[in-house]
Protein backbone atom coordinates (compact mmCIF):
# COMPACT_ATOMS: atom_id res chain seq x y z
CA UNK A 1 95.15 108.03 86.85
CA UNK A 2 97.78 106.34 89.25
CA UNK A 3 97.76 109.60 91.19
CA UNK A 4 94.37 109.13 92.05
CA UNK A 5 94.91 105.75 93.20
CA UNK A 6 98.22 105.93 94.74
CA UNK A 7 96.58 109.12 96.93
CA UNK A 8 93.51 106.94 98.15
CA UNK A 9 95.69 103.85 98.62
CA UNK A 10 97.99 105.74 101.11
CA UNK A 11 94.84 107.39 103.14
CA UNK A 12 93.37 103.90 103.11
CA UNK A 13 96.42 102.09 104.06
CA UNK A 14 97.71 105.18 106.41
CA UNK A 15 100.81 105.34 104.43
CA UNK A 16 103.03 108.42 102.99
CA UNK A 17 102.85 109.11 99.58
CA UNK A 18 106.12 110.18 97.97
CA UNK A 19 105.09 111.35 93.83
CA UNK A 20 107.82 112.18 92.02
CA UNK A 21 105.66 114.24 89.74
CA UNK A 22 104.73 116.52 92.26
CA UNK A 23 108.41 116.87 93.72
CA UNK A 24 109.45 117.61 90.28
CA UNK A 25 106.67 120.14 89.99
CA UNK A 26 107.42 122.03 93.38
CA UNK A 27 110.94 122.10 92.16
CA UNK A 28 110.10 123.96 88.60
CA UNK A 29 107.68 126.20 90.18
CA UNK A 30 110.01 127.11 92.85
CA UNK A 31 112.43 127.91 89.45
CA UNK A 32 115.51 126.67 91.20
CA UNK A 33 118.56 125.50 89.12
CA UNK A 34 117.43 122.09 88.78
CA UNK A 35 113.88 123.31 88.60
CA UNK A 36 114.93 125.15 85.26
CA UNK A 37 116.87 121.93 84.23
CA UNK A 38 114.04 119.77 84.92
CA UNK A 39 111.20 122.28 82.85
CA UNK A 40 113.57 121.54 79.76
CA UNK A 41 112.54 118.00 79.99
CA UNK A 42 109.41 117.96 81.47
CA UNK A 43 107.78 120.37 78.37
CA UNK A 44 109.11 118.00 75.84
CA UNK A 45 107.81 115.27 77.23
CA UNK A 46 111.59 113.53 77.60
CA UNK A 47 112.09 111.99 81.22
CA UNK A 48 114.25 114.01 83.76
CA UNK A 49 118.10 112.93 83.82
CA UNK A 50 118.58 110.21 86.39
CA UNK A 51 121.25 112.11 88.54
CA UNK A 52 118.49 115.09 88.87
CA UNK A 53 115.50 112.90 90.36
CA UNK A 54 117.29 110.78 92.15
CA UNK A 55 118.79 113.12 94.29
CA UNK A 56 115.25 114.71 95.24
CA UNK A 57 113.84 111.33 95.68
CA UNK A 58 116.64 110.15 97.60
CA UNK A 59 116.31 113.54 100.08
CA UNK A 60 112.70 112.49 100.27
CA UNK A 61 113.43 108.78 101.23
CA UNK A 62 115.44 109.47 104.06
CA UNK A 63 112.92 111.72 106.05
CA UNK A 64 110.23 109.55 105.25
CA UNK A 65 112.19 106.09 106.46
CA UNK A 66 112.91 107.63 109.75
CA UNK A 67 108.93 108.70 110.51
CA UNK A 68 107.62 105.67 109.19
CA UNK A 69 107.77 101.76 108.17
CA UNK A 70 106.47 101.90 104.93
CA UNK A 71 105.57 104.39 101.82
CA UNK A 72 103.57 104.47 98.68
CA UNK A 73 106.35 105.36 95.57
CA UNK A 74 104.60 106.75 92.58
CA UNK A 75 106.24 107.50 89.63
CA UNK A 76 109.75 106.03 90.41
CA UNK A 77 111.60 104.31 89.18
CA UNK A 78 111.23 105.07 85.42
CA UNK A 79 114.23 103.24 84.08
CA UNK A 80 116.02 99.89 84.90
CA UNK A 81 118.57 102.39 86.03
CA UNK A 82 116.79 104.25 88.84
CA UNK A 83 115.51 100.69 90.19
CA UNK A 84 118.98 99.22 90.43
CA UNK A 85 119.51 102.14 92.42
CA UNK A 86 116.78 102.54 94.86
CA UNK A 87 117.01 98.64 94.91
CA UNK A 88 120.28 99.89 97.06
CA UNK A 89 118.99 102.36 98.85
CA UNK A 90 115.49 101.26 99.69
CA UNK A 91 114.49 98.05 98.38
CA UNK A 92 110.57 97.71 97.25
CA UNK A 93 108.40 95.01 98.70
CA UNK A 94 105.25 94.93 96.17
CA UNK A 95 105.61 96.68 92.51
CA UNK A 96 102.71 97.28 90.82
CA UNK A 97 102.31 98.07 87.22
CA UNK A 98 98.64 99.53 85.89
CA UNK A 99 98.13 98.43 82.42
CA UNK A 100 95.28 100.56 79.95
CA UNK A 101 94.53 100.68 76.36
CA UNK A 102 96.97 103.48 74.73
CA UNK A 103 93.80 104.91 73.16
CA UNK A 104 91.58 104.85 76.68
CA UNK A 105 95.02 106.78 78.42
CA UNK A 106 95.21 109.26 75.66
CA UNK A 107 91.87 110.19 75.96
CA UNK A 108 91.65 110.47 79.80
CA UNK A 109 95.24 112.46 79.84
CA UNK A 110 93.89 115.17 77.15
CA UNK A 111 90.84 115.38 79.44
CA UNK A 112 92.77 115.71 82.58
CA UNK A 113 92.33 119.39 84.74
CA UNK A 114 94.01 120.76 87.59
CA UNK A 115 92.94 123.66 89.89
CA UNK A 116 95.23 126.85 89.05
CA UNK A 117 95.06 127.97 92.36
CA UNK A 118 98.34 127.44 94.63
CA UNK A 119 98.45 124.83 96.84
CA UNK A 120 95.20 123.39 96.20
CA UNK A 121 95.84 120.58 94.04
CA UNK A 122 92.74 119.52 93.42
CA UNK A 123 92.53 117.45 89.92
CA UNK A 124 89.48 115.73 87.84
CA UNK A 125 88.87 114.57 84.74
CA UNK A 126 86.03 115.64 82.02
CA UNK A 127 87.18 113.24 79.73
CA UNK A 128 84.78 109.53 78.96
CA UNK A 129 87.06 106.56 77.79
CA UNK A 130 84.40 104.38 76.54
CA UNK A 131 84.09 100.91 74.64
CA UNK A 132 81.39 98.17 75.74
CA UNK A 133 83.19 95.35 73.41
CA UNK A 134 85.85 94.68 76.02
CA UNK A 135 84.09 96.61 78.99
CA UNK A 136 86.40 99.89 79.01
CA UNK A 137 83.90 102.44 80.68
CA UNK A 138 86.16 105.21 82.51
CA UNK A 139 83.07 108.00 83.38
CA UNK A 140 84.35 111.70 83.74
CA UNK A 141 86.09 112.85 87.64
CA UNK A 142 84.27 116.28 87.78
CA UNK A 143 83.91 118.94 90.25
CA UNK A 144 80.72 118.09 92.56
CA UNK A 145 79.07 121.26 90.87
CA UNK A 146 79.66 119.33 87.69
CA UNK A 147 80.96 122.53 86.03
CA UNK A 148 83.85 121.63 84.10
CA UNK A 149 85.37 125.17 84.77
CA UNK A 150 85.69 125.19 88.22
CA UNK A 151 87.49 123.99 91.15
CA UNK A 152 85.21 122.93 94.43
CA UNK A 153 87.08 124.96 96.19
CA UNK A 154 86.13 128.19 93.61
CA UNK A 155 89.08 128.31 91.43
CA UNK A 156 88.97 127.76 87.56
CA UNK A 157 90.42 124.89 86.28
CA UNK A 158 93.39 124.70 83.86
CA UNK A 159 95.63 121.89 81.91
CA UNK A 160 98.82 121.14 82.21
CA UNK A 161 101.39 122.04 80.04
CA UNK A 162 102.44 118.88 79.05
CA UNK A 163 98.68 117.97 78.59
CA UNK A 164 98.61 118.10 74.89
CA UNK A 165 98.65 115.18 72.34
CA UNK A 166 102.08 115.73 70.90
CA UNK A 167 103.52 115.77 74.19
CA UNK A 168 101.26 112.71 75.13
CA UNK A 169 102.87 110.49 72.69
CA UNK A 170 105.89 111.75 72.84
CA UNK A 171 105.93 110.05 76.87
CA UNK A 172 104.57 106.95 75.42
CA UNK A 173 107.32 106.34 73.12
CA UNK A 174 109.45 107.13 75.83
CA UNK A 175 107.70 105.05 78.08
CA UNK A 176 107.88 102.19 75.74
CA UNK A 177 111.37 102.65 75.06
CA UNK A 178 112.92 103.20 78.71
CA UNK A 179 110.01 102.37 81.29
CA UNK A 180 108.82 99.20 80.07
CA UNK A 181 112.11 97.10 80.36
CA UNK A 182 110.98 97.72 84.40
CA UNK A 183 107.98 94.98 83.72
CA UNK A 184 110.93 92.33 82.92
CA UNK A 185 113.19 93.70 85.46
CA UNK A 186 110.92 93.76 88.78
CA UNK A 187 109.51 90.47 87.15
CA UNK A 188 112.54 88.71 87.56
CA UNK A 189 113.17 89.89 91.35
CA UNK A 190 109.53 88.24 92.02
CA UNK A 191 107.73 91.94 92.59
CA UNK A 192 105.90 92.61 90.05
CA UNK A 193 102.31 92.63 89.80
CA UNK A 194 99.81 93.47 87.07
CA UNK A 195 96.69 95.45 87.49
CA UNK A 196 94.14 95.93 84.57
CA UNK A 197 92.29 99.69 84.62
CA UNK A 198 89.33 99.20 82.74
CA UNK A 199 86.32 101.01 84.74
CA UNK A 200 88.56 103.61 86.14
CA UNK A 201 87.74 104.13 90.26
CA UNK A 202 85.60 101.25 90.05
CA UNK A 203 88.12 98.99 89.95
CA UNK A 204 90.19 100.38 92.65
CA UNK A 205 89.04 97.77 95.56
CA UNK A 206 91.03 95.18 93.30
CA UNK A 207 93.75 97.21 92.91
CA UNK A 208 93.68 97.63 97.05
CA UNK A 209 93.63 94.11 97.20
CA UNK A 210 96.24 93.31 95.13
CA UNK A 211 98.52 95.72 97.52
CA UNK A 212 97.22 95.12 101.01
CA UNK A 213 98.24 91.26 100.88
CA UNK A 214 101.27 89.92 102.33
């Protein structure tokens, strides 16, 4: 998934990764105010309210700006809303949006596995998105051991709660509805750039490619 990429991308381009996912996460299992707020949303599949996330992103913007001259944003913006805003605050050089089959990213998202254990954060995939007509072939992310159970570093493995087809397509329609007016909106500003997955890590020396160039 883009979490996969976006993490080797930063190692390989020695840049900081800042996933709103994750910040959301820390927040709800830290159960603070917003953390409650943002559970409400998060387990129905609905996107966090704008004023919530882009506070935390914000917060995470300025620390990183002042260590660094660049970042990797994943997962922000999600609406023509957010960008107009971080377009104020931070304005993106390179926007890139990673395009799959709605059947190929159901499939890999139901099949998707986290370690339980705190503040490992390893993730894989068991899941097989498949089709030789048009050259789909996304092979499982397992555990070296190749048990589908267990984390490398011991731990079992677990889902997400929003892991679950209802939910799934739930965030597509919402995706459709408020995240895909982005594609016109960062196309306009001359940022955007489209990237194919097909063959799943395979194809992530393209994707570098596509990133690294001026």
């Amino acid at each position: 998934g883009k979490g996969t990429y976006s993490a080797i991308l930063a190692k390989d381009l020695d840049l900081p990764l800042i996933t709103i996912g994750d910040l959301v996460r820390r927040e709800i299992q830290s159960k603070t105010p917003v953390g409650l707020q943002m559970k409400t949303h998060s387990s129905k599949g609905t996107l966090v309210p704008d004023d919530l996330i882009f506070n935390l992103i914000q917060k995470k913007l300025d620390k990183v700006e002042k260590e660094n001259s660049g970042y990797i944003l994943d997962g922000f913006p999600r609406n023509v809303a957010q960008a107009e805003k971080l377009q104020e605050i931070s304005p993106p050089t390179k926007v890139v949006n990673l395009e799959m089959r709605e059947i190929d990213l159901v499939t890999k998202l139901l099949g998707r596995r986290i370690c339980t254990k705190k503040g490992c954060g390893n993730s894989y995939n068991v899941a097989h998105a498949f089709d030789p007509n048009i050259g789909v072939d996304m092979p499982p992310l397992l555990p070296k051991s190749g048990d589908h159970h267990l984390c490398d570093c011991g731990a079992k493995l677990g889902k997400r709660d929003d892991d679950v087809e209802d939910v799934i397509r739930n965030r597509l329609e919402v995706y459709k509805q408020e995240t895909f007016p982005l594609v016109e909106h960062f196309k306009t500003l001359n940022l955007l750039h489209i990237f194919e997955i097909k063959k799943g890590l395979a194809d992530f020396p393209k994707l570098l490619q596509i990133v690294a160039e001026e």
